[in-house]
C-alpha atoms as a PDB file:
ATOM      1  CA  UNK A   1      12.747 -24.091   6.588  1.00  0.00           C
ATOM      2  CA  UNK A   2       9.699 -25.624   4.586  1.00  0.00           C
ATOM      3  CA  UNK A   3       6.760 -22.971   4.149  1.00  0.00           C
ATOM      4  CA  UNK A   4       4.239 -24.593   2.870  1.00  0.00           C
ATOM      5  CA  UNK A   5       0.940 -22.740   1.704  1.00  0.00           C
ATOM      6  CA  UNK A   6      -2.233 -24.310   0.892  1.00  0.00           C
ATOM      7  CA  UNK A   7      -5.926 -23.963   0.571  1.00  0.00           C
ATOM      8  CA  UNK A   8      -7.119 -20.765   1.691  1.00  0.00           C
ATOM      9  CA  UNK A   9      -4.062 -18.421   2.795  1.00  0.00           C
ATOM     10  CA  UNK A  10      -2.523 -19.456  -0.635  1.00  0.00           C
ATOM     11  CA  UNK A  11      -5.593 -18.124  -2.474  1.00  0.00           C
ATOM     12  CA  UNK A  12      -5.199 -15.295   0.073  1.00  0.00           C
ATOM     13  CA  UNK A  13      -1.338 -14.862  -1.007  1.00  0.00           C
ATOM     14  CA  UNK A  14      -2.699 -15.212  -4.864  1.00  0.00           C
ATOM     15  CA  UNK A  15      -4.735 -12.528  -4.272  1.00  0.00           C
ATOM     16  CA  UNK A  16      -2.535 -10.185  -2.495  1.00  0.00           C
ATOM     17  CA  UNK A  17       0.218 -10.855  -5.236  1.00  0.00           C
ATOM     18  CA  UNK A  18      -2.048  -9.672  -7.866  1.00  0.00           C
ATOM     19  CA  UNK A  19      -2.871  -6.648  -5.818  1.00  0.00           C
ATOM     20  CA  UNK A  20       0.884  -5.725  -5.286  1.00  0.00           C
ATOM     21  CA  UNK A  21       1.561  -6.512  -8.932  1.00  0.00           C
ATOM     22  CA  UNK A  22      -1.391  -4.381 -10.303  1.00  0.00           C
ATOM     23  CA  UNK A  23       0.136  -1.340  -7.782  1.00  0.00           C
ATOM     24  CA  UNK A  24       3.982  -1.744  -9.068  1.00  0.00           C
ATOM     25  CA  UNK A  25       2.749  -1.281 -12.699  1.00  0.00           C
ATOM     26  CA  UNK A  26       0.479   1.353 -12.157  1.00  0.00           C
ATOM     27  CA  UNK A  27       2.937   3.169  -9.888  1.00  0.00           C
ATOM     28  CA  UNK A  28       5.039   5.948 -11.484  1.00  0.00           C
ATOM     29  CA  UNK A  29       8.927   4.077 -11.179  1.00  0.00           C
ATOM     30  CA  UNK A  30      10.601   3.517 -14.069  1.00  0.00           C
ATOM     31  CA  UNK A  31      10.335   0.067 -16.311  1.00  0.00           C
ATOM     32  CA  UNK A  32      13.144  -1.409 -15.090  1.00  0.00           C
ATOM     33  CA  UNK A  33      12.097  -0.791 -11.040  1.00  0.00           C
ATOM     34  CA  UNK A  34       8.647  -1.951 -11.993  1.00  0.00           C
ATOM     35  CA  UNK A  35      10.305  -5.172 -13.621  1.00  0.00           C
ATOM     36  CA  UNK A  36      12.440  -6.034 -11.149  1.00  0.00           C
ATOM     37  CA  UNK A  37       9.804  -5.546  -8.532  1.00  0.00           C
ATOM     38  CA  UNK A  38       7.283  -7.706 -10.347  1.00  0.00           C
ATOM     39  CA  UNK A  39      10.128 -10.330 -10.650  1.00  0.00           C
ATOM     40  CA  UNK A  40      10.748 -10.365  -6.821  1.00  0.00           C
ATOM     41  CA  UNK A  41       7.023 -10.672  -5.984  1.00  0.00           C
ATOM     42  CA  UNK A  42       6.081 -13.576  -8.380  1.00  0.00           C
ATOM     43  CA  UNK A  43       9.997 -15.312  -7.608  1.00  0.00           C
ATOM     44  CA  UNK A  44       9.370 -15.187  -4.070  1.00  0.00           C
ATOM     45  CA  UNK A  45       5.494 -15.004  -3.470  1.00  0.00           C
ATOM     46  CA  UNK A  46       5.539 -14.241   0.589  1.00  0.00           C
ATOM     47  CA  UNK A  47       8.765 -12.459   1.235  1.00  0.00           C
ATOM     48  CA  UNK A  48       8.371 -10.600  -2.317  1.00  0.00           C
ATOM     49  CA  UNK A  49       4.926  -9.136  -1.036  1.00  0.00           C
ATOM     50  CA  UNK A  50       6.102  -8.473   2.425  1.00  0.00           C
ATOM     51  CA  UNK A  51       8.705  -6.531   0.598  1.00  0.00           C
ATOM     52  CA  UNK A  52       6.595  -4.531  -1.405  1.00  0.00           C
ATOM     53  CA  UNK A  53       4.634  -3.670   1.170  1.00  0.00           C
ATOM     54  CA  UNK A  54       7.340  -1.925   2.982  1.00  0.00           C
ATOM     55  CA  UNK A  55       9.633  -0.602   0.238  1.00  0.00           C
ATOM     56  CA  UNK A  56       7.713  -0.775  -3.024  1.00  0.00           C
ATOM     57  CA  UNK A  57       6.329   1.895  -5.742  1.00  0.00           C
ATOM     58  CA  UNK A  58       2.090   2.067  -5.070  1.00  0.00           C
ATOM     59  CA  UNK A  59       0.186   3.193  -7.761  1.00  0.00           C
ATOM     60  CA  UNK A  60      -0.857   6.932  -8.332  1.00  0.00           C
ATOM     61  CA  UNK A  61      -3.904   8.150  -7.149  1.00  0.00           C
ATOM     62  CA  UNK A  62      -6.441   9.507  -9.608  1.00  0.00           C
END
Protein backbone atom coordinates (compact mmCIF):
# COMPACT_ATOMS: atom_id res chain seq x y z
CA UNK A 1 0.00 0.00 0.00
CA UNK A 2 1.84 3.26 -1.28
CA UNK A 3 -0.12 6.56 -0.21
CA UNK A 4 1.34 9.03 -1.74
CA UNK A 5 0.36 12.80 -1.02
CA UNK A 6 1.31 15.69 -3.01
CA UNK A 7 0.57 19.19 -4.03
CA UNK A 8 -2.53 20.40 -2.68
CA UNK A 9 -4.21 17.64 -0.31
CA UNK A 10 -0.68 17.45 1.33
CA UNK A 11 -0.78 21.19 2.11
CA UNK A 12 -4.39 20.33 3.04
CA UNK A 13 -3.07 17.38 5.45
CA UNK A 14 -0.25 20.09 6.70
CA UNK A 15 -2.81 22.17 7.61
CA UNK A 16 -5.16 19.91 9.29
CA UNK A 17 -2.13 18.42 11.32
CA UNK A 18 -1.38 21.73 12.71
CA UNK A 19 -4.99 22.20 13.58
CA UNK A 20 -5.20 18.79 15.46
CA UNK A 21 -1.84 19.50 17.07
CA UNK A 22 -2.78 23.09 18.24
CA UNK A 23 -6.27 21.26 19.79
CA UNK A 24 -4.26 18.26 21.67
CA UNK A 25 -2.10 20.91 23.46
CA UNK A 26 -4.64 23.21 24.27
CA UNK A 27 -6.98 20.43 25.39
CA UNK A 28 -7.11 19.69 29.15
CA UNK A 29 -5.36 15.74 29.11
CA UNK A 30 -2.50 15.30 30.87
CA UNK A 31 1.30 15.81 29.36
CA UNK A 32 1.90 12.53 28.71
CA UNK A 33 -1.73 11.95 26.61
CA UNK A 34 -0.99 15.21 24.90
CA UNK A 35 2.60 13.79 23.99
CA UNK A 36 1.74 10.72 22.86
CA UNK A 37 -1.06 12.12 20.81
CA UNK A 38 1.14 14.72 19.16
CA UNK A 39 3.62 11.81 18.46
CA UNK A 40 0.91 9.71 16.65
CA UNK A 41 -0.29 12.65 14.51
CA UNK A 42 3.14 13.93 13.23
CA UNK A 43 4.47 9.79 13.05
CA UNK A 44 1.62 8.95 11.02
CA UNK A 45 0.26 12.22 9.33
CA UNK A 46 -3.24 10.68 7.76
CA UNK A 47 -4.19 7.86 10.03
CA UNK A 48 -2.79 9.98 13.15
CA UNK A 49 -5.38 12.83 12.23
CA UNK A 50 -8.15 10.50 11.35
CA UNK A 51 -7.48 9.26 14.80
CA UNK A 52 -7.68 12.32 16.54
CA UNK A 53 -10.55 13.20 15.05
CA UNK A 54 -12.45 10.36 16.46
CA UNK A 55 -10.77 9.65 19.81
CA UNK A 56 -8.62 12.66 20.66
CA UNK A 57 -8.57 15.48 23.57
CA UNK A 58 -10.05 19.05 21.68
CA UNK A 59 -9.14 22.04 23.21
CA UNK A 60 -11.30 23.89 25.91
CA UNK A 61 -13.58 26.37 25.01
CA UNK A 62 -13.12 29.89 26.34
Amino acid sequence: MDINITGIGGFILLALDIWAIISVVGSGASTGKKVIWVLVILFLPLIGFIAWLLLGPRAQRI
